[in-house]
PDB file of N, CA and C in Angstrom:
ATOM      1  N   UNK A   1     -14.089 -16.307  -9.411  1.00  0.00           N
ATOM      2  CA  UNK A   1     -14.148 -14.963  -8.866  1.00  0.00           C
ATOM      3  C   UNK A   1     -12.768 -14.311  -8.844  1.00  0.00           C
ATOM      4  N   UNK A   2     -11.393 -15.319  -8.530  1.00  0.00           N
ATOM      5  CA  UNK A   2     -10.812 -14.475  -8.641  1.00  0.00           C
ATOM      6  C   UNK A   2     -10.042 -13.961  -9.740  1.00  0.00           C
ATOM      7  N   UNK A   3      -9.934 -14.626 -10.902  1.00  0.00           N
ATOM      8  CA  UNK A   3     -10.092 -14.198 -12.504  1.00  0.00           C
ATOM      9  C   UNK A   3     -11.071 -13.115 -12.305  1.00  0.00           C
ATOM     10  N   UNK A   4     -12.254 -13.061 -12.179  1.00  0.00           N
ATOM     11  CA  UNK A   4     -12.603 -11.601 -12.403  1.00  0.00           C
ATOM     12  C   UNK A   4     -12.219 -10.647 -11.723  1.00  0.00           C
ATOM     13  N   UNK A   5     -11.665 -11.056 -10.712  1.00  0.00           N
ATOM     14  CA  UNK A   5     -11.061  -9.460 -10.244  1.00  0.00           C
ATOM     15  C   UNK A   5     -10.071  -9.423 -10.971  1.00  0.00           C
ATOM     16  N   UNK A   6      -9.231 -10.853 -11.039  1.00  0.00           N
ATOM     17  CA  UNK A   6      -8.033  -9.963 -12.077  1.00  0.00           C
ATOM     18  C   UNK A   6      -8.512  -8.808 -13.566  1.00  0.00           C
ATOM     19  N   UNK A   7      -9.829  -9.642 -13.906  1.00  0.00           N
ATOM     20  CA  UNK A   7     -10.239  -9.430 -15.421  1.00  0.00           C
ATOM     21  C   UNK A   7     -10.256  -7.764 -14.949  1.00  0.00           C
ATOM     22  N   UNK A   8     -11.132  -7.269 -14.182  1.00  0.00           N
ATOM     23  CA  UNK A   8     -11.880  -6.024 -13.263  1.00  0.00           C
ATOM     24  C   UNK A   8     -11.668  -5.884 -12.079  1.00  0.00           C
ATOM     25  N   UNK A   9     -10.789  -5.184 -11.701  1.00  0.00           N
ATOM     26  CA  UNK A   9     -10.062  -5.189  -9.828  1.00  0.00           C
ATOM     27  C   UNK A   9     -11.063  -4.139  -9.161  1.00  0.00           C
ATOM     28  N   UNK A  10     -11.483  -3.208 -10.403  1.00  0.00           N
ATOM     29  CA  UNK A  10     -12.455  -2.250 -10.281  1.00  0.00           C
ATOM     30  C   UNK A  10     -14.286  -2.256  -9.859  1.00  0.00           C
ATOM     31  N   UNK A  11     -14.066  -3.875  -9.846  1.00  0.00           N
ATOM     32  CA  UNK A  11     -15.459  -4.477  -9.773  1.00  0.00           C
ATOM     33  C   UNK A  11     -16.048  -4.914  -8.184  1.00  0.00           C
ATOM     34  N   UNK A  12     -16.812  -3.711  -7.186  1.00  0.00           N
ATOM     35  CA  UNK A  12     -16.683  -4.590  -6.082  1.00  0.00           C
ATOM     36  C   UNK A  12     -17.401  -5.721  -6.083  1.00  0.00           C
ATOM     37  N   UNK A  13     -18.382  -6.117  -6.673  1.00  0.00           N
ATOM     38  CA  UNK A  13     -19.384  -7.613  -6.532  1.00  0.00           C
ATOM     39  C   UNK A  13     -18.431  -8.833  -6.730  1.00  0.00           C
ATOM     40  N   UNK A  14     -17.745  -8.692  -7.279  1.00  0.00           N
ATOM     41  CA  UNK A  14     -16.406 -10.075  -7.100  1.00  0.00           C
ATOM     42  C   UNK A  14     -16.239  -9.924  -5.576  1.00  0.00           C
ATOM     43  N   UNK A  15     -15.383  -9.083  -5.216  1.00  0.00           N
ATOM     44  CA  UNK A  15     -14.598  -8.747  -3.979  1.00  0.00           C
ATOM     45  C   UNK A  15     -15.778  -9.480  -3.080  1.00  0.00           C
ATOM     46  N   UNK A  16     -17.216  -8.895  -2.855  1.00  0.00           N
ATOM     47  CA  UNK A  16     -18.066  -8.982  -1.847  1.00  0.00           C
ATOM     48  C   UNK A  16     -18.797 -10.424  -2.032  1.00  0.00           C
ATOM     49  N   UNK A  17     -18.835 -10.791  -3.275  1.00  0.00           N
ATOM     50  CA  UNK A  17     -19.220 -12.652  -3.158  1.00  0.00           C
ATOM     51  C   UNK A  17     -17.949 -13.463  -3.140  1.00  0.00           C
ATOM     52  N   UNK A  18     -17.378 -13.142  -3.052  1.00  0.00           N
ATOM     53  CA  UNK A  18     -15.802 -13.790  -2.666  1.00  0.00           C
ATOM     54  C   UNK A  18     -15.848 -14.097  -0.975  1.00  0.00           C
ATOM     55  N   UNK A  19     -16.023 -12.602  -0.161  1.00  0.00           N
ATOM     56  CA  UNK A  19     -16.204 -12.722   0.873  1.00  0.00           C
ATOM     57  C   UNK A  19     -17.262 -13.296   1.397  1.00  0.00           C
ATOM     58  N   UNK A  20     -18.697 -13.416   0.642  1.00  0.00           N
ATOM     59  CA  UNK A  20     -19.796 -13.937   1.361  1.00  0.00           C
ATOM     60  C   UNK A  20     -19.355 -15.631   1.477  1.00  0.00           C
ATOM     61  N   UNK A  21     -18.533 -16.125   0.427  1.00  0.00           N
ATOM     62  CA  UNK A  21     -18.245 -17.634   0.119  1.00  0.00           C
ATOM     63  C   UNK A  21     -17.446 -18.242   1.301  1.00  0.00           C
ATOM     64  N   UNK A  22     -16.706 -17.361   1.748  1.00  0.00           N
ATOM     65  CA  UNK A  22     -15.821 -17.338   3.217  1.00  0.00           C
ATOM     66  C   UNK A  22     -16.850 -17.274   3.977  1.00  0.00           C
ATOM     67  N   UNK A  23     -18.088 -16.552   3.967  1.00  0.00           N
ATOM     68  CA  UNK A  23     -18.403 -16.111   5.094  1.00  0.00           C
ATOM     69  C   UNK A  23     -19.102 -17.692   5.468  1.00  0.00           C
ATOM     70  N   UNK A  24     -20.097 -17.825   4.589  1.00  0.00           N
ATOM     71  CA  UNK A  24     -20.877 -18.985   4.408  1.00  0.00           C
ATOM     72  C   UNK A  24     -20.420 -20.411   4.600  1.00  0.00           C
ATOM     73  N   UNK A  25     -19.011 -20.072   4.505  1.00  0.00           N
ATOM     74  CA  UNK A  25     -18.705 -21.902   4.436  1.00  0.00           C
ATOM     75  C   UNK A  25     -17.496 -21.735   6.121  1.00  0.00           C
ATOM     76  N   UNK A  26     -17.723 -20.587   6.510  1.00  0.00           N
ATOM     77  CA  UNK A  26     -16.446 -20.231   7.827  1.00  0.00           C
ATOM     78  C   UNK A  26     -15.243 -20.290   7.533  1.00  0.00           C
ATOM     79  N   UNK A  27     -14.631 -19.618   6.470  1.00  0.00           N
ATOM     80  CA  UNK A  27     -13.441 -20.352   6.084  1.00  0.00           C
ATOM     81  C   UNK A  27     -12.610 -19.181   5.607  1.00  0.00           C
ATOM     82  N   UNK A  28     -11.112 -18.872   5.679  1.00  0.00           N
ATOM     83  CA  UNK A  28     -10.289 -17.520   5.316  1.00  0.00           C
ATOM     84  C   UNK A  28     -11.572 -16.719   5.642  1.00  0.00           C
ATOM     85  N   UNK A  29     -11.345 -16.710   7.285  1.00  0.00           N
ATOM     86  CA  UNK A  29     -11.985 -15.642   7.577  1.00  0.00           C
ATOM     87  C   UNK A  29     -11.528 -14.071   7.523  1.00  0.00           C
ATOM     88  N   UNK A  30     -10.334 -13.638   7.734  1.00  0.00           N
ATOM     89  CA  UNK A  30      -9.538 -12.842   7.720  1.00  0.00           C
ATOM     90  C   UNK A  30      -9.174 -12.573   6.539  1.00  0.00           C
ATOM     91  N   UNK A  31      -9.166 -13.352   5.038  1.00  0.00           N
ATOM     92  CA  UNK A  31      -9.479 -13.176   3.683  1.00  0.00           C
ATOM     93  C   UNK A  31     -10.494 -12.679   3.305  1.00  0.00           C
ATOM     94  N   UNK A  32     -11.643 -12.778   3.730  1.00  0.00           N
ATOM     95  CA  UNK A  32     -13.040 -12.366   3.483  1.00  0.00           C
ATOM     96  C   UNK A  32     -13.480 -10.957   3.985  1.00  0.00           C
ATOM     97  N   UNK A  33     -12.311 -10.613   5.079  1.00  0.00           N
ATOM     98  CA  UNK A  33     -13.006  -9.248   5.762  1.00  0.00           C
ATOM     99  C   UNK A  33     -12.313  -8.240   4.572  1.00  0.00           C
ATOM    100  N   UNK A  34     -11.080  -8.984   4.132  1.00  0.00           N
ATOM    101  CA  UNK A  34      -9.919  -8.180   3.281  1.00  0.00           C
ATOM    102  C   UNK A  34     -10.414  -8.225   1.701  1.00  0.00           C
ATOM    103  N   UNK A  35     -11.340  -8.568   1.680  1.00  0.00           N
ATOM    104  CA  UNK A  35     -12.148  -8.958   0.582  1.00  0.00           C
ATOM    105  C   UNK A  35     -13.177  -7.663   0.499  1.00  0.00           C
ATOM    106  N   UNK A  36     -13.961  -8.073   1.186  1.00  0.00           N
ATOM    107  CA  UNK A  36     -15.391  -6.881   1.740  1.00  0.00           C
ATOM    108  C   UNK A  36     -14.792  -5.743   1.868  1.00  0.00           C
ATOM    109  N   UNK A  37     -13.741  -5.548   2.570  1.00  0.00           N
ATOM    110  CA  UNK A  37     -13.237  -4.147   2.760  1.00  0.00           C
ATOM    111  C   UNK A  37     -12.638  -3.526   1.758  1.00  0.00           C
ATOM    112  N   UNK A  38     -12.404  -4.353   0.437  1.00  0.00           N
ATOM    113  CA  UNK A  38     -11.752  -4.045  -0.739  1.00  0.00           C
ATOM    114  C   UNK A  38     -13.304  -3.849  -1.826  1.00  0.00           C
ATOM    115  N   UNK A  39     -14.394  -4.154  -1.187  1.00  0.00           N
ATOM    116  CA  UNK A  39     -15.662  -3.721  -2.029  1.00  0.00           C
ATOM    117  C   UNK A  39     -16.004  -2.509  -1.062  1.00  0.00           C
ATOM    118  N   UNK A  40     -16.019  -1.881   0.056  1.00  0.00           N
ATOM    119  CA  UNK A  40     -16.340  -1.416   0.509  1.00  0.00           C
ATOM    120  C   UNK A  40     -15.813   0.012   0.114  1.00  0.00           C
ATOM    121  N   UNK A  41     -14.146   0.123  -0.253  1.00  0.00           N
ATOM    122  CA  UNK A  41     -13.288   0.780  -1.110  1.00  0.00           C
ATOM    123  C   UNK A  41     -13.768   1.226  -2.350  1.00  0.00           C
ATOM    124  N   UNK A  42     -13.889   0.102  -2.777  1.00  0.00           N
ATOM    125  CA  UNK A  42     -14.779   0.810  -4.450  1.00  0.00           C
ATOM    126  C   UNK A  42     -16.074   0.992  -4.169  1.00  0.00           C
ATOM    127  N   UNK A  43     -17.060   0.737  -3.511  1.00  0.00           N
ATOM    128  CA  UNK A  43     -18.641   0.950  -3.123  1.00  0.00           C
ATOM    129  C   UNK A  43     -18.710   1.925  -1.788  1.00  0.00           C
ATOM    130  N   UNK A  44     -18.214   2.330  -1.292  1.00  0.00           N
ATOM    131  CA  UNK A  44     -18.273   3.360   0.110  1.00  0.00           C
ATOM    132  C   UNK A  44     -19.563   3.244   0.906  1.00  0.00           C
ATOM    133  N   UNK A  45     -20.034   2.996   1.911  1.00  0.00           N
ATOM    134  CA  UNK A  45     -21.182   3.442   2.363  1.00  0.00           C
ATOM    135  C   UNK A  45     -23.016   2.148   2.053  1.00  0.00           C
ATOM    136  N   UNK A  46     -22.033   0.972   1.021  1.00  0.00           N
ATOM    137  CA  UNK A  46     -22.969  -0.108   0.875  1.00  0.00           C
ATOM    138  C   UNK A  46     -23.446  -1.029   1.966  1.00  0.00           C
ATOM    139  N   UNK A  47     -24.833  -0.841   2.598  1.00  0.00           N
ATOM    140  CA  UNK A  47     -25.058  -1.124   3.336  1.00  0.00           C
ATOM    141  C   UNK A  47     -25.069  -2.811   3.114  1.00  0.00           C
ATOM    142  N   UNK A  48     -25.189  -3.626   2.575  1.00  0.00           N
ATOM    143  CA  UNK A  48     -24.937  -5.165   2.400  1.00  0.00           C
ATOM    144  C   UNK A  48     -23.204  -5.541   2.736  1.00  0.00           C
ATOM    145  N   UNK A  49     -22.767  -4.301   1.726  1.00  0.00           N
ATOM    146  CA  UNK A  49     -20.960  -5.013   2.631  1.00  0.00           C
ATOM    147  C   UNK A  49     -21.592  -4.768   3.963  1.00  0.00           C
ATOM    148  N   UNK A  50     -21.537  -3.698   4.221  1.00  0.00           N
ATOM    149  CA  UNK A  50     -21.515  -3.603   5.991  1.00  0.00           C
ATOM    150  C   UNK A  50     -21.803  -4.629   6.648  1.00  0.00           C
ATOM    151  N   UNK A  51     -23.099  -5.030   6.219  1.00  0.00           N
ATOM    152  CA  UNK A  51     -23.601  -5.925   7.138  1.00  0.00           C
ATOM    153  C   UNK A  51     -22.830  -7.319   6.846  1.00  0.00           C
ATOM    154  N   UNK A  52     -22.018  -7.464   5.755  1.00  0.00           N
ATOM    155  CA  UNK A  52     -21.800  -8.939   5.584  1.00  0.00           C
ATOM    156  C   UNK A  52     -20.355  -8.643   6.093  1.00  0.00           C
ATOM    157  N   UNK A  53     -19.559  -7.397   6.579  1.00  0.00           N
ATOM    158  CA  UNK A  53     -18.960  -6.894   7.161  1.00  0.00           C
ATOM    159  C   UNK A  53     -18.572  -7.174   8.979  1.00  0.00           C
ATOM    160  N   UNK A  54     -19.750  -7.168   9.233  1.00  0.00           N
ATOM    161  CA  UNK A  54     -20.796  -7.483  10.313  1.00  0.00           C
ATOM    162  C   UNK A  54     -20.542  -8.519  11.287  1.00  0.00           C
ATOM    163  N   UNK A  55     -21.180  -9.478   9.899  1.00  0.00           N
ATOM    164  CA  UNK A  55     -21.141 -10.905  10.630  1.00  0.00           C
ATOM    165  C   UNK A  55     -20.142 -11.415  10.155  1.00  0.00           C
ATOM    166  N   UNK A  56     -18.674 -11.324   9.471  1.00  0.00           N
ATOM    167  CA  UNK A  56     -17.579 -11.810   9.284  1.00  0.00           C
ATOM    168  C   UNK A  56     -17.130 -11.486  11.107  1.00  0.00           C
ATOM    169  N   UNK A  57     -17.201 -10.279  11.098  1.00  0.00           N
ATOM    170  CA  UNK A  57     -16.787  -9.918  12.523  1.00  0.00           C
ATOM    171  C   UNK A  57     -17.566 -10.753  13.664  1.00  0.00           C
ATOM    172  N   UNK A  58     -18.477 -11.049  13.499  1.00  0.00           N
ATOM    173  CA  UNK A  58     -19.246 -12.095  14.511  1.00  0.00           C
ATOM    174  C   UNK A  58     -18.588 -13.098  14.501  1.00  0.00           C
ATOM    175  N   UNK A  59     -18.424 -13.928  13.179  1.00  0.00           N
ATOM    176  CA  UNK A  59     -17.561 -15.334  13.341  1.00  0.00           C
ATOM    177  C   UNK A  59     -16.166 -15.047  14.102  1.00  0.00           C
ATOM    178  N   UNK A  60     -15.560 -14.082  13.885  1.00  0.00           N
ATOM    179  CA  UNK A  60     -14.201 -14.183  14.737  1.00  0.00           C
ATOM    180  C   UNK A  60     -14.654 -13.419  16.078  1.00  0.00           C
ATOM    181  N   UNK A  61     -15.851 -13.328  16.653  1.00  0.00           N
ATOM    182  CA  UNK A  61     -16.085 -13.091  18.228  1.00  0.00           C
ATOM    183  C   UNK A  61     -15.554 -11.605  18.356  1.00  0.00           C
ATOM    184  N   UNK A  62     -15.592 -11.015  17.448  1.00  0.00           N
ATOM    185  CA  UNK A  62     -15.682  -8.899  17.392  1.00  0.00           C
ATOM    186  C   UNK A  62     -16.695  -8.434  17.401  1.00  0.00           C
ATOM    187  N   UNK A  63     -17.508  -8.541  18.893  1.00  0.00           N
ATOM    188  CA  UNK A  63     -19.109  -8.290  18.939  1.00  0.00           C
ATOM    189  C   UNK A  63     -18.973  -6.563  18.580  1.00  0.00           C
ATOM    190  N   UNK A  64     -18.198  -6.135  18.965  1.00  0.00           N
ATOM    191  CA  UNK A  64     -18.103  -4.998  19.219  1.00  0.00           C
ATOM    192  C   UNK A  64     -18.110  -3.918  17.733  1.00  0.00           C
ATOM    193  N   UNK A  65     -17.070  -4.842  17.034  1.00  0.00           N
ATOM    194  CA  UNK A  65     -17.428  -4.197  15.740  1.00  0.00           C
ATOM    195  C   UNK A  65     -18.252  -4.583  15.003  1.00  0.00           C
ATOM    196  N   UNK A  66     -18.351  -5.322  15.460  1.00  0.00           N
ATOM    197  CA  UNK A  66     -19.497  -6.055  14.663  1.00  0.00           C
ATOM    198  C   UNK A  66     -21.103  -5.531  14.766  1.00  0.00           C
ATOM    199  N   UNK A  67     -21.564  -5.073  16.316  1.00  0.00           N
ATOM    200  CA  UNK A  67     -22.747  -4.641  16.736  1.00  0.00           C
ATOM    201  C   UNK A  67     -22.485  -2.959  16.620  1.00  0.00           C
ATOM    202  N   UNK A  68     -21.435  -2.400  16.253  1.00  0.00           N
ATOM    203  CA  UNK A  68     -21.424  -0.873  15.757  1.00  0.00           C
ATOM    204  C   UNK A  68     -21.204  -0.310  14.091  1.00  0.00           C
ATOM    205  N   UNK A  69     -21.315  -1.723  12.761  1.00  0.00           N
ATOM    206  CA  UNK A  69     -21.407  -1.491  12.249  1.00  0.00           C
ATOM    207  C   UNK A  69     -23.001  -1.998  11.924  1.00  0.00           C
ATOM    208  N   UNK A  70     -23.538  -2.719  12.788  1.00  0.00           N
ATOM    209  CA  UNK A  70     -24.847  -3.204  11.941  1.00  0.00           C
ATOM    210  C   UNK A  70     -25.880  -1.895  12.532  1.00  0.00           C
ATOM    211  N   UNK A  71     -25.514  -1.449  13.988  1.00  0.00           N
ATOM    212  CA  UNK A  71     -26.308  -0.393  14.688  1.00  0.00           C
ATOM    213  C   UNK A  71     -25.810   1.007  13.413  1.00  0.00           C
ATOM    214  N   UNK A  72     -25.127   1.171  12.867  1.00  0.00           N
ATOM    215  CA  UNK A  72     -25.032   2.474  12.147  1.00  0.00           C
ATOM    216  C   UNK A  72     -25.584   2.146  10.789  1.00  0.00           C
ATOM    217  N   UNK A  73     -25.566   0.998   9.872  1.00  0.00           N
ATOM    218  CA  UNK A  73     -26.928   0.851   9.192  1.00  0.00           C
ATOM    219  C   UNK A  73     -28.074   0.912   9.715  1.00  0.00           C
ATOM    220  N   UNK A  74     -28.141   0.614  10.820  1.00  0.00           N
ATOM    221  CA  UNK A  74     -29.914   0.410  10.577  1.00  0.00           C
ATOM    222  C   UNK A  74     -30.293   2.100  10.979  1.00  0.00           C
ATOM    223  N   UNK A  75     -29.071   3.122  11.896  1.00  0.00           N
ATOM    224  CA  UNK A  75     -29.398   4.152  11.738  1.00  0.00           C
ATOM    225  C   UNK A  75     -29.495   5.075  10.494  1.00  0.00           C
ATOM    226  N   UNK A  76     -28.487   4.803   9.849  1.00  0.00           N
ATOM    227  CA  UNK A  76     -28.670   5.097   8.228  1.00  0.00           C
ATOM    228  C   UNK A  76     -29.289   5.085   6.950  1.00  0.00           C
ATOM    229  N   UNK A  77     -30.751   3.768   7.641  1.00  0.00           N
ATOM    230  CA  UNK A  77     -30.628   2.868   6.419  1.00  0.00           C
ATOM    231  C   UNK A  77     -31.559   3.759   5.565  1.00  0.00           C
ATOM    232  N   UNK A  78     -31.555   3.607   3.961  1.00  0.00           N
ATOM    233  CA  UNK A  78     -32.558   4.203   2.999  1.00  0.00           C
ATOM    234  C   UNK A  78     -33.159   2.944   3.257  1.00  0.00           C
ATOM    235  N   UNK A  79     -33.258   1.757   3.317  1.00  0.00           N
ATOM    236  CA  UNK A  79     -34.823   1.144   2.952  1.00  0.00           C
ATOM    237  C   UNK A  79     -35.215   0.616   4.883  1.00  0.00           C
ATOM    238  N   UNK A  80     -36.512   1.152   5.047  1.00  0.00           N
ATOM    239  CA  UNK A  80     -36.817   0.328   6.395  1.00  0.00           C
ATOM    240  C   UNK A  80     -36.766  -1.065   6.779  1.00  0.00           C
ATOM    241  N   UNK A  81     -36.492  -2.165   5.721  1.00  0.00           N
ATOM    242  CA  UNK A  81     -36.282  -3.570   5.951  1.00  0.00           C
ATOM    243  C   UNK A  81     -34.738  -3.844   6.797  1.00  0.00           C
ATOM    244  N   UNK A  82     -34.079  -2.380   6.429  1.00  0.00           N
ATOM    245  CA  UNK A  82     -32.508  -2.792   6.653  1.00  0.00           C
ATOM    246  C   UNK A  82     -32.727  -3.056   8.024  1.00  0.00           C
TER     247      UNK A  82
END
């Protein structure tokens, strides 16, 4: 993954499975938010960063941002599953 960002820096799906790999295994947590927030940059307004946004912020105990970015998807959301 991170060859492809070098390959494409322009690419957020590197950036955001980079961060889910942190997210998933608990690990460079603070890499992973800097990750997501660097797909979030090139993707604006993607409700999956957000949420994986979310719960990065849950693992480091930021209920706060964490429960005001998942509450503004689900107010936002285009699909009702969100």
């Amino acid at each position: 993954l991170k060859r492809s960002i070098e390959l494409n820096p322009n690419f957020p799906e590197s950036y955001s499975l980079l961060a889910f790999i942190g997210l998933v295994r608990n690990e460079d947590v603070d890499g992973s938010i800097g990750q997501i927030q660097k797909a979030l940059q090139l993707s604006p307004g993607d409700e999956d960063y957000i949420l994986t946004l979310a719960q990065l912020y849950t693992l480091k105990a930021e209920f706060d941002k964490a429960r005001a970015l998942a509450e503004g998807v689900q107010r936002g959301a285009a699909e009702q599953g969100i």
